[in-house]
PDB file of N, CA and C in Angstrom:
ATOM      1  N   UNK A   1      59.635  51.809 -10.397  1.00  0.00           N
ATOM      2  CA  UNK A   1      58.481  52.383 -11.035  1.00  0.00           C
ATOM      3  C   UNK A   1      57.258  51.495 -10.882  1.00  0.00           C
ATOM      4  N   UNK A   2      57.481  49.685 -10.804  1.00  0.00           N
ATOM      5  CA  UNK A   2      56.376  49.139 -10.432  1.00  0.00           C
ATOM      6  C   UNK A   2      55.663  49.403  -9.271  1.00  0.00           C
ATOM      7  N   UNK A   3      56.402  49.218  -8.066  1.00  0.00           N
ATOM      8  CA  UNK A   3      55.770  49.718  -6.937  1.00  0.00           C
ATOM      9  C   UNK A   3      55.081  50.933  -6.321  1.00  0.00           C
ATOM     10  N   UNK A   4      55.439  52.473  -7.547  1.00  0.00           N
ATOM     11  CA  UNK A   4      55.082  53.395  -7.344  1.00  0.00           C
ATOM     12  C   UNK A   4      52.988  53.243  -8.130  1.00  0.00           C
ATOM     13  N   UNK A   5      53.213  52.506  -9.234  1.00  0.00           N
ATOM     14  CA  UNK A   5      52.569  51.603 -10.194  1.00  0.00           C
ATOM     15  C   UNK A   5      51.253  51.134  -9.183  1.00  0.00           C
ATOM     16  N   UNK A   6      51.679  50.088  -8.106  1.00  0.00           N
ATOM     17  CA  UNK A   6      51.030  49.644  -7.222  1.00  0.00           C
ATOM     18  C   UNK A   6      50.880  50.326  -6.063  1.00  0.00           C
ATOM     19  N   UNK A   7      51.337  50.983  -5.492  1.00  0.00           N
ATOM     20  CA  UNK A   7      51.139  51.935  -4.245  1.00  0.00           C
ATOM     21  C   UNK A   7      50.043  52.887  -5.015  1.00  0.00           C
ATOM     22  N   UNK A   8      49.896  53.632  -5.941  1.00  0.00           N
ATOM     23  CA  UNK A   8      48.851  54.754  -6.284  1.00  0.00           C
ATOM     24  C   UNK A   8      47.281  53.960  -6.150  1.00  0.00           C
ATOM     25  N   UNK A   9      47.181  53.211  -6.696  1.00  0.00           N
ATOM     26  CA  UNK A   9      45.843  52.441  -6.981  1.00  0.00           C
ATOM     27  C   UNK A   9      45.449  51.761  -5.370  1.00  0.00           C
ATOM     28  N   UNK A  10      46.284  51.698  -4.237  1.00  0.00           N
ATOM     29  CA  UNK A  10      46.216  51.235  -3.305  1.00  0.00           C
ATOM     30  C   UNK A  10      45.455  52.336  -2.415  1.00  0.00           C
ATOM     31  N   UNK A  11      46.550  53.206  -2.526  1.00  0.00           N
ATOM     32  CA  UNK A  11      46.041  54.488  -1.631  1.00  0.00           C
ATOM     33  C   UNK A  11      44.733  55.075  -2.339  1.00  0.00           C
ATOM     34  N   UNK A  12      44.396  55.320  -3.263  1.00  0.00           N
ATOM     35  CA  UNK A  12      42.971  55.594  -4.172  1.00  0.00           C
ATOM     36  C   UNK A  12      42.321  54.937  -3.501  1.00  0.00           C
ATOM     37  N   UNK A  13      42.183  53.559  -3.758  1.00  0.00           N
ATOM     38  CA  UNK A  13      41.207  52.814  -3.157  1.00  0.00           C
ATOM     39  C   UNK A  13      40.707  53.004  -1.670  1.00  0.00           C
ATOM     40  N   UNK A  14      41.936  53.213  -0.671  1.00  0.00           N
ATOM     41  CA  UNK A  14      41.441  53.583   0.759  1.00  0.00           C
ATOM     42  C   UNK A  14      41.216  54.729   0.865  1.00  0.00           C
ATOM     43  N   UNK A  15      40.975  55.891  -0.121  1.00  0.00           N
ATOM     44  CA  UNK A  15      39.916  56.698   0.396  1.00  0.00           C
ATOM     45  C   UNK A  15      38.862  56.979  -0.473  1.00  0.00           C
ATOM     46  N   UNK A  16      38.740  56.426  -1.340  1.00  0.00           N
ATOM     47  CA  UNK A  16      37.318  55.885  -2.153  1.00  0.00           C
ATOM     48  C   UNK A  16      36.424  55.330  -1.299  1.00  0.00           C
ATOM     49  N   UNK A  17      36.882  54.024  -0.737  1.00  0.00           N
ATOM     50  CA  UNK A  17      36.109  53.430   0.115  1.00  0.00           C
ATOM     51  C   UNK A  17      35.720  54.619   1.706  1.00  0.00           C
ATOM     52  N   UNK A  18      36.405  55.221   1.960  1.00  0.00           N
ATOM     53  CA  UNK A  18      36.823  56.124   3.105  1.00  0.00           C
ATOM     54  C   UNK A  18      35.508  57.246   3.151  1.00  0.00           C
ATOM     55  N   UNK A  19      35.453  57.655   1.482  1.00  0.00           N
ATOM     56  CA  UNK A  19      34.529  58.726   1.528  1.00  0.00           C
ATOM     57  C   UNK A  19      33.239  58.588   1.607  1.00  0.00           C
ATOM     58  N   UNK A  20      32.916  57.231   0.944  1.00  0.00           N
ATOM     59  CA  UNK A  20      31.266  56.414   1.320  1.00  0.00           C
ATOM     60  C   UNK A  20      31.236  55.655   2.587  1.00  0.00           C
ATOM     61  N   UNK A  21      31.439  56.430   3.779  1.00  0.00           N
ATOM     62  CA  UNK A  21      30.772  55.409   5.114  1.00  0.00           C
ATOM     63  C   UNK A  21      29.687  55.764   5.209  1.00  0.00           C
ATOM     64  N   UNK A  22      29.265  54.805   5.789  1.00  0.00           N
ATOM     65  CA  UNK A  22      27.554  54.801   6.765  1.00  0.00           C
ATOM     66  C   UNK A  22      27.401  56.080   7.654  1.00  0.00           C
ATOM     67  N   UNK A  23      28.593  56.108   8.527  1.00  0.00           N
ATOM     68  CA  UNK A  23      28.267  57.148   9.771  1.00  0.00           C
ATOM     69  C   UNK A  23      28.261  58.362   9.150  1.00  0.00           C
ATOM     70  N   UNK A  24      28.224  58.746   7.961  1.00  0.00           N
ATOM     71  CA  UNK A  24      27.985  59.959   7.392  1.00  0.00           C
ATOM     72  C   UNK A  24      26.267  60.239   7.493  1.00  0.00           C
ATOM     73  N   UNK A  25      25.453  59.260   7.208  1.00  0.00           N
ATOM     74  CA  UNK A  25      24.287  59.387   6.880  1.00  0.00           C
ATOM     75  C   UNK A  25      23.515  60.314   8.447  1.00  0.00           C
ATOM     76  N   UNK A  26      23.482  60.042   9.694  1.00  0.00           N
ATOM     77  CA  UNK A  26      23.401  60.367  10.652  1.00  0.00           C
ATOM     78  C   UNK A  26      23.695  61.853  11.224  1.00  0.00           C
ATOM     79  N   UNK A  27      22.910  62.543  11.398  1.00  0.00           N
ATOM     80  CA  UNK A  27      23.076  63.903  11.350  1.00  0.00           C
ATOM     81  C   UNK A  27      22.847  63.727  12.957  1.00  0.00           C
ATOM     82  N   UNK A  28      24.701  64.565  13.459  1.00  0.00           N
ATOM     83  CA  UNK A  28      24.329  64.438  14.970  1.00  0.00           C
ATOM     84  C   UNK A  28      24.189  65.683  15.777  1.00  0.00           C
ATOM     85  N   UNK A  29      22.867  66.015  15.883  1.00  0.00           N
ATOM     86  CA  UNK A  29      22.197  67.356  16.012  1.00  0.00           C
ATOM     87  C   UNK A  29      22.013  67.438  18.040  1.00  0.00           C
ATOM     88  N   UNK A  30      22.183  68.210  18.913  1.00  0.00           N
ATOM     89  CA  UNK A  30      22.522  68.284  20.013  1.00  0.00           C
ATOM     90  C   UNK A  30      20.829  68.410  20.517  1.00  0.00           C
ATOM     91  N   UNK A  31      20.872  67.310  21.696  1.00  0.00           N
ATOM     92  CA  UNK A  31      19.182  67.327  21.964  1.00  0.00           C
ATOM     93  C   UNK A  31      18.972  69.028  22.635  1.00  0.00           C
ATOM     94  N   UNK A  32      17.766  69.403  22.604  1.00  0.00           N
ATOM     95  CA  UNK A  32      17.247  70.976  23.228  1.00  0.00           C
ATOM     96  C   UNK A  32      17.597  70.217  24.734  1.00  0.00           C
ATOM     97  N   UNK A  33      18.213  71.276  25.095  1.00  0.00           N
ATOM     98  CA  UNK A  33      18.441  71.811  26.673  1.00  0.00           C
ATOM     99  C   UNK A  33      16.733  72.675  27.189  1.00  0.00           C
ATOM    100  N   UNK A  34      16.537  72.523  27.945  1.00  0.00           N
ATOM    101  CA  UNK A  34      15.103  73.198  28.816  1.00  0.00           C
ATOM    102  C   UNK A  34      15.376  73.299  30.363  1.00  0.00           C
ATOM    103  N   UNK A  35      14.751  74.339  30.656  1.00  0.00           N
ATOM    104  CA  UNK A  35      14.669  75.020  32.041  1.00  0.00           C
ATOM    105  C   UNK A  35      12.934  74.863  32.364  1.00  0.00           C
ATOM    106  N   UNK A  36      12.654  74.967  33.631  1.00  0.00           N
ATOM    107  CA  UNK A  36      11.040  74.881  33.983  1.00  0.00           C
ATOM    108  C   UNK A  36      11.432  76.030  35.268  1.00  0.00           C
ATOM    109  N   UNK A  37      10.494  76.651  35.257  1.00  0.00           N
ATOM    110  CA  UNK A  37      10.528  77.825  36.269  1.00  0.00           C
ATOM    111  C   UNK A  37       9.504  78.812  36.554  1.00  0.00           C
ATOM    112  N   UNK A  38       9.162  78.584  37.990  1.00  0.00           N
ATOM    113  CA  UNK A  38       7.636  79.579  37.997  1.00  0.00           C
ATOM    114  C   UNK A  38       7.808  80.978  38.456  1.00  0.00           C
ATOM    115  N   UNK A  39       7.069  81.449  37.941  1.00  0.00           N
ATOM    116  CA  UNK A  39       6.905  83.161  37.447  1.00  0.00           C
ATOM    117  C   UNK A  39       5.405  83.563  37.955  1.00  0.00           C
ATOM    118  N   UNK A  40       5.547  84.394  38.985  1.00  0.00           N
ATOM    119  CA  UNK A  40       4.245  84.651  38.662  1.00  0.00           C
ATOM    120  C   UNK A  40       3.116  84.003  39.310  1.00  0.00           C
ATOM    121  N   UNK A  41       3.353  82.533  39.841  1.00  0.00           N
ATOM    122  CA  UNK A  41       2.607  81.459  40.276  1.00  0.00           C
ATOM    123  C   UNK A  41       1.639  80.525  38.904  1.00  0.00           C
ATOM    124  N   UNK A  42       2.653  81.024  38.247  1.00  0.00           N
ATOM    125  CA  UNK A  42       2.707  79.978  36.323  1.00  0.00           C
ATOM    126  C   UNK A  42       4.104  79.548  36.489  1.00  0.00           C
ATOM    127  N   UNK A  43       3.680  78.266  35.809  1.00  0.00           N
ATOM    128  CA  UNK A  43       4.850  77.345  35.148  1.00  0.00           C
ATOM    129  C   UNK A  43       5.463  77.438  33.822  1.00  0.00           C
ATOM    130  N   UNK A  44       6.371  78.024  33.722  1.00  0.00           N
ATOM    131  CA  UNK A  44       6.845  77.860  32.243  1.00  0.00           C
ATOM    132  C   UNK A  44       8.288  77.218  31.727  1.00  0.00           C
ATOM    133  N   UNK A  45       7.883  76.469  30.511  1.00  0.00           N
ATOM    134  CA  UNK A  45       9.580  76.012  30.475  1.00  0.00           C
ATOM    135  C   UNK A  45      10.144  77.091  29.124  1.00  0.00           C
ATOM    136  N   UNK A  46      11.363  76.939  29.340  1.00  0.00           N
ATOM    137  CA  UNK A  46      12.095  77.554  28.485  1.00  0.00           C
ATOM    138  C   UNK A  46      12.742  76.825  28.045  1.00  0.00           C
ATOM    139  N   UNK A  47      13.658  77.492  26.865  1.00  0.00           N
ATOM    140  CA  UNK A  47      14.791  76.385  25.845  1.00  0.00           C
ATOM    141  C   UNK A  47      15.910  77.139  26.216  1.00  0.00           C
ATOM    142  N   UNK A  48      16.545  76.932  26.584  1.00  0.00           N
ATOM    143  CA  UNK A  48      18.394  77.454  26.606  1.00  0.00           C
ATOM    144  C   UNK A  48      18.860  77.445  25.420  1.00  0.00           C
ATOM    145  N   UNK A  49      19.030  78.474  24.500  1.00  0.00           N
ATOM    146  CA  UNK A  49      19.467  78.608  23.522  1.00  0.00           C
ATOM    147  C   UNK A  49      20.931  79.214  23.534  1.00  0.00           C
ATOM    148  N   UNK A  50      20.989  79.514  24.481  1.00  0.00           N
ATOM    149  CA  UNK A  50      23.102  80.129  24.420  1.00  0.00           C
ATOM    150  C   UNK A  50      23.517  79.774  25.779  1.00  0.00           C
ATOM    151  N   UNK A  51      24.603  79.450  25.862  1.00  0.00           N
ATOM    152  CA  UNK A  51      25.297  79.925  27.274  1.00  0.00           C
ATOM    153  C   UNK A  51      26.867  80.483  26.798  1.00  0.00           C
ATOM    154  N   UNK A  52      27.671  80.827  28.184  1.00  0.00           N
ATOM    155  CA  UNK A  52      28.918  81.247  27.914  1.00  0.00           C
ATOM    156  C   UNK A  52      29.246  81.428  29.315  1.00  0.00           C
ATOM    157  N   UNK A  53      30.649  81.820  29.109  1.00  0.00           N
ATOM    158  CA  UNK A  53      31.704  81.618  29.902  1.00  0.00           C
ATOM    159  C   UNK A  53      32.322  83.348  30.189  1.00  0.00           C
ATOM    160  N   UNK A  54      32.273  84.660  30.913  1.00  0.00           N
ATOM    161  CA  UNK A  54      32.583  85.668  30.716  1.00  0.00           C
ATOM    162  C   UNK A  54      33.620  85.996  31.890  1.00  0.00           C
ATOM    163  N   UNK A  55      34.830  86.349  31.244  1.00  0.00           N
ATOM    164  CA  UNK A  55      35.933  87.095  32.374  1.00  0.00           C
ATOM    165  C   UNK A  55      35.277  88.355  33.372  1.00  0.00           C
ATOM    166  N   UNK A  56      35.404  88.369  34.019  1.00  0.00           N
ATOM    167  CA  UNK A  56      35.180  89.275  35.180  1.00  0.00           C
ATOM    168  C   UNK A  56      36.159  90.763  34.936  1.00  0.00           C
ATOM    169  N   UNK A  57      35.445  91.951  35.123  1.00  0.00           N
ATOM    170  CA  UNK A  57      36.333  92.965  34.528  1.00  0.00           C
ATOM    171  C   UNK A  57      37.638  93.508  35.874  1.00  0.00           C
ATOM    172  N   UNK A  58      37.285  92.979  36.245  1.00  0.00           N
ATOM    173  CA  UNK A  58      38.059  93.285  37.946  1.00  0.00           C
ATOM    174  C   UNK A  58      38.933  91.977  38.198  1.00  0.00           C
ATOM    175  N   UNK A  59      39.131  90.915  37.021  1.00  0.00           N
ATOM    176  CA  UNK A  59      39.971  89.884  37.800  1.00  0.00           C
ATOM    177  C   UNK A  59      39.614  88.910  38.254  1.00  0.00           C
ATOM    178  N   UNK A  60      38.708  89.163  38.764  1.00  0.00           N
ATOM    179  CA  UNK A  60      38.154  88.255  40.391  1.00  0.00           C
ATOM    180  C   UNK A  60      37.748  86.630  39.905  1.00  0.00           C
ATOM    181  N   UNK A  61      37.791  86.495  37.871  1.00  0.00           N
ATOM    182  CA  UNK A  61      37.224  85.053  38.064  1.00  0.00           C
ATOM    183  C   UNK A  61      36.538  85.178  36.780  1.00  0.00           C
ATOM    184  N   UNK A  62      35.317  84.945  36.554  1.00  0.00           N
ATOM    185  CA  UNK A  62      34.323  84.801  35.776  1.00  0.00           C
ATOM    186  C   UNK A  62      33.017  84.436  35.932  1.00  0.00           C
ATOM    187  N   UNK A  63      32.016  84.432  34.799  1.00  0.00           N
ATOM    188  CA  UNK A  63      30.961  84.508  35.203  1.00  0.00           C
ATOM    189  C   UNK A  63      30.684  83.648  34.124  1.00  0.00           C
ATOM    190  N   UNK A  64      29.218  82.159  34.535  1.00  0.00           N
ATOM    191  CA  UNK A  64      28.586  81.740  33.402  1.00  0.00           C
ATOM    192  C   UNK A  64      27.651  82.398  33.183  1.00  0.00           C
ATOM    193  N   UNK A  65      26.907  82.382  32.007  1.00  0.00           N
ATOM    194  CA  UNK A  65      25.617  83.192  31.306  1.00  0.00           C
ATOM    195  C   UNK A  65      25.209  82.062  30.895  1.00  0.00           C
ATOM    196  N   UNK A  66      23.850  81.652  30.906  1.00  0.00           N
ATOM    197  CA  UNK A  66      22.124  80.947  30.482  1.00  0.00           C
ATOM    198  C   UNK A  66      21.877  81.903  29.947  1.00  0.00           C
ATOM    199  N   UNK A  67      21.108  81.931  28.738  1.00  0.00           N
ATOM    200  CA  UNK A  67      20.146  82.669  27.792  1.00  0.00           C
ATOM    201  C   UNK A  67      19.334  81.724  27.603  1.00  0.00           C
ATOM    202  N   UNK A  68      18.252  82.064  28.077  1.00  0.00           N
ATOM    203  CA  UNK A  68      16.999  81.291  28.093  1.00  0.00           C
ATOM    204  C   UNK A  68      15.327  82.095  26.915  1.00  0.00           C
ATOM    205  N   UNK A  69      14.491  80.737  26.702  1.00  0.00           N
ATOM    206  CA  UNK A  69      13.508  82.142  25.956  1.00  0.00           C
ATOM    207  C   UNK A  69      12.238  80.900  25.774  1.00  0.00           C
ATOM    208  N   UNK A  70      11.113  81.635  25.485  1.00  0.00           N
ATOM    209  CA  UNK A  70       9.983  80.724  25.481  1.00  0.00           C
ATOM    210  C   UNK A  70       9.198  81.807  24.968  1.00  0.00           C
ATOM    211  N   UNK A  71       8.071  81.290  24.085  1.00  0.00           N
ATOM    212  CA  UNK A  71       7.010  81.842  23.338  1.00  0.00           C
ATOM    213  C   UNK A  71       7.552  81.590  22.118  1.00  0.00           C
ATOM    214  N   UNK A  72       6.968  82.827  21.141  1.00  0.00           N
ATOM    215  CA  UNK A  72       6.967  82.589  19.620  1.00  0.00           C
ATOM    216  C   UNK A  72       7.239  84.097  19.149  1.00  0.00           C
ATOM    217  N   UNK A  73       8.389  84.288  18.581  1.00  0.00           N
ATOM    218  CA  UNK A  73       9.013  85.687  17.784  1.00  0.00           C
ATOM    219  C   UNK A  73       8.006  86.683  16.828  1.00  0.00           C
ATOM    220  N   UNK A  74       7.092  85.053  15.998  1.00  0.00           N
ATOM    221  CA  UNK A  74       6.584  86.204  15.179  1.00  0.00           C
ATOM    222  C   UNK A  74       5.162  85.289  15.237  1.00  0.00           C
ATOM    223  N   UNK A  75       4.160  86.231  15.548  1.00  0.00           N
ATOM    224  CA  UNK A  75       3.841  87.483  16.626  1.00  0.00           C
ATOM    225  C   UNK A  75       4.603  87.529  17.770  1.00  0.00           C
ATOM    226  N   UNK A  76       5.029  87.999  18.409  1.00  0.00           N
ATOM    227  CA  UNK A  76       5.612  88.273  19.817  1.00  0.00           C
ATOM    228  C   UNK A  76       4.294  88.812  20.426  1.00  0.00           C
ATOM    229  N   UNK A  77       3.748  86.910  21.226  1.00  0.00           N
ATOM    230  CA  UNK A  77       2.776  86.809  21.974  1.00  0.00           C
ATOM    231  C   UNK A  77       3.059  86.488  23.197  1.00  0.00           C
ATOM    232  N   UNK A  78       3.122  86.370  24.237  1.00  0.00           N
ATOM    233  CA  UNK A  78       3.645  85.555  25.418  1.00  0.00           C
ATOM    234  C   UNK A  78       5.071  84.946  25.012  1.00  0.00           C
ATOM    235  N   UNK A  79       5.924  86.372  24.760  1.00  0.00           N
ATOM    236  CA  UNK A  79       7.335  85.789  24.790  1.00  0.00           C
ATOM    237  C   UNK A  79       8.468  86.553  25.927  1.00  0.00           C
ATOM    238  N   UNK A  80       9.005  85.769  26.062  1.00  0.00           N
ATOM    239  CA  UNK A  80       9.757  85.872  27.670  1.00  0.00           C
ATOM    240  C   UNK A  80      11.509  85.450  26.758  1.00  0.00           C
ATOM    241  N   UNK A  81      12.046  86.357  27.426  1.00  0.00           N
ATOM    242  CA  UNK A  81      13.657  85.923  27.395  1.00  0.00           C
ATOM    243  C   UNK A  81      13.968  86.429  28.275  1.00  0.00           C
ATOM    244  N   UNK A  82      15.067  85.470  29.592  1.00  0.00           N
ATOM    245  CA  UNK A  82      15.404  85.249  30.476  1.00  0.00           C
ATOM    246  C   UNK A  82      17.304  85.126  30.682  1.00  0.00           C
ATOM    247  N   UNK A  83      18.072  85.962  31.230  1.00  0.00           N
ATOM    248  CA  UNK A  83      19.257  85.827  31.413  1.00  0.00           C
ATOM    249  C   UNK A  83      19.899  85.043  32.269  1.00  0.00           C
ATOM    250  N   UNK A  84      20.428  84.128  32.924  1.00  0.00           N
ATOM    251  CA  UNK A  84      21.165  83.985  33.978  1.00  0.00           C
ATOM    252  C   UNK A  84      22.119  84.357  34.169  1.00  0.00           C
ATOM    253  N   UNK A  85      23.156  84.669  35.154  1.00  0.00           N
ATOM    254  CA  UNK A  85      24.468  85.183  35.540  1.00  0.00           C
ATOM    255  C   UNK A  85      24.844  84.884  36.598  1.00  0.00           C
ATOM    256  N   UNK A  86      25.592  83.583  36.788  1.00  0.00           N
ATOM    257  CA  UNK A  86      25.860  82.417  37.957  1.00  0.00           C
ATOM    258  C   UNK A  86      27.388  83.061  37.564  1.00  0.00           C
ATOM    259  N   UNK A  87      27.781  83.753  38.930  1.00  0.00           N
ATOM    260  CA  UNK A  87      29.284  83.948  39.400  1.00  0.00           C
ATOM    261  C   UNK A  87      29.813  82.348  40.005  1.00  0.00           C
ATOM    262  N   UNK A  88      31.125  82.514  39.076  1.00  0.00           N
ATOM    263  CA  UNK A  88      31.621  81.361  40.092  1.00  0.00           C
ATOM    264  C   UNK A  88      32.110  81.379  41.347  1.00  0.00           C
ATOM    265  N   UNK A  89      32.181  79.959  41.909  1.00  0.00           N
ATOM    266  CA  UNK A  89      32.563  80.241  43.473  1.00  0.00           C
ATOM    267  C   UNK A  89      33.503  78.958  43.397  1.00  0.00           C
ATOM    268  N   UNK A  90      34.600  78.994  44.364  1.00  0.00           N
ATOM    269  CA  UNK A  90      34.874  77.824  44.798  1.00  0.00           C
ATOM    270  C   UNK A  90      34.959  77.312  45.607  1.00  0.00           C
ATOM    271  N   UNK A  91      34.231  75.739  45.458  1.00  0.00           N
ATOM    272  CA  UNK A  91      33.525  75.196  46.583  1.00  0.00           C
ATOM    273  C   UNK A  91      34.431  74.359  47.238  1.00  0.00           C
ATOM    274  N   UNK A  92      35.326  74.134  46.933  1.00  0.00           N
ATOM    275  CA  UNK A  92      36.489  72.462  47.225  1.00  0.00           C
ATOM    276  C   UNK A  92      37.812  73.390  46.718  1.00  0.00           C
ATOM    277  N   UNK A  93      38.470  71.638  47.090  1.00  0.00           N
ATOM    278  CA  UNK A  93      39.997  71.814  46.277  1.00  0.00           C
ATOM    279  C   UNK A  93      40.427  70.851  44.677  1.00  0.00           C
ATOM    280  N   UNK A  94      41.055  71.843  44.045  1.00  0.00           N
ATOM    281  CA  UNK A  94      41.250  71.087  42.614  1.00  0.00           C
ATOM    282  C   UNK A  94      42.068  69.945  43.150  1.00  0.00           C
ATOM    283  N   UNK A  95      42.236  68.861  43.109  1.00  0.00           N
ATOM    284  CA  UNK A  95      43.348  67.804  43.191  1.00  0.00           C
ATOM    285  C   UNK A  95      44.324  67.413  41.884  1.00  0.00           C
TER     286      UNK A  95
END
């Protein structure tokens, strides 16, 4: 019963201490992704706000998707949203 006595107050303690770390304070937020691309014979960059990964309905593989977008929603003044749809290919051999 002593050791059960001393084991509780042990294990408490390592996650007392456990729940106040430092690396909590640090919010690790993913830098913006951007595209630059002329349109038009204008330059504009965009933010990549989605991508994905889509099966092919025939089998054949899949497809990545870019969702791209630039301007401002509200007003919707000079706003542009842009799709990509890069089929894969393969270029080499897996080793």
């Amino acid at each position: 019963m002593k050791s059960i006595n001393y084991i509780l107050p042990f294990l408490c303690s390592f996650w007392i201490l456990n729940a106040c770390s430092s690396d909590d304070d640090v919010a690790s937020c993913p830098q913006i992704e951007s595209a630059t691309m002329t349109i038009n014979g204008e330059i504009m960059d965009f933010e990549i706000f989605g991508r994905g990964i889509d099966l092919d309905n025939d089998g054949s593989g899949h497809t990545l998707s870019l969702y791209l977008s630039s301007g401002y929603y509200s007003p919707q003044q000079n706003t542009y949203a842009v799709t990509l749809k890069l089929p894969y290919k393969e270029t080499g051999t897996n080793s």
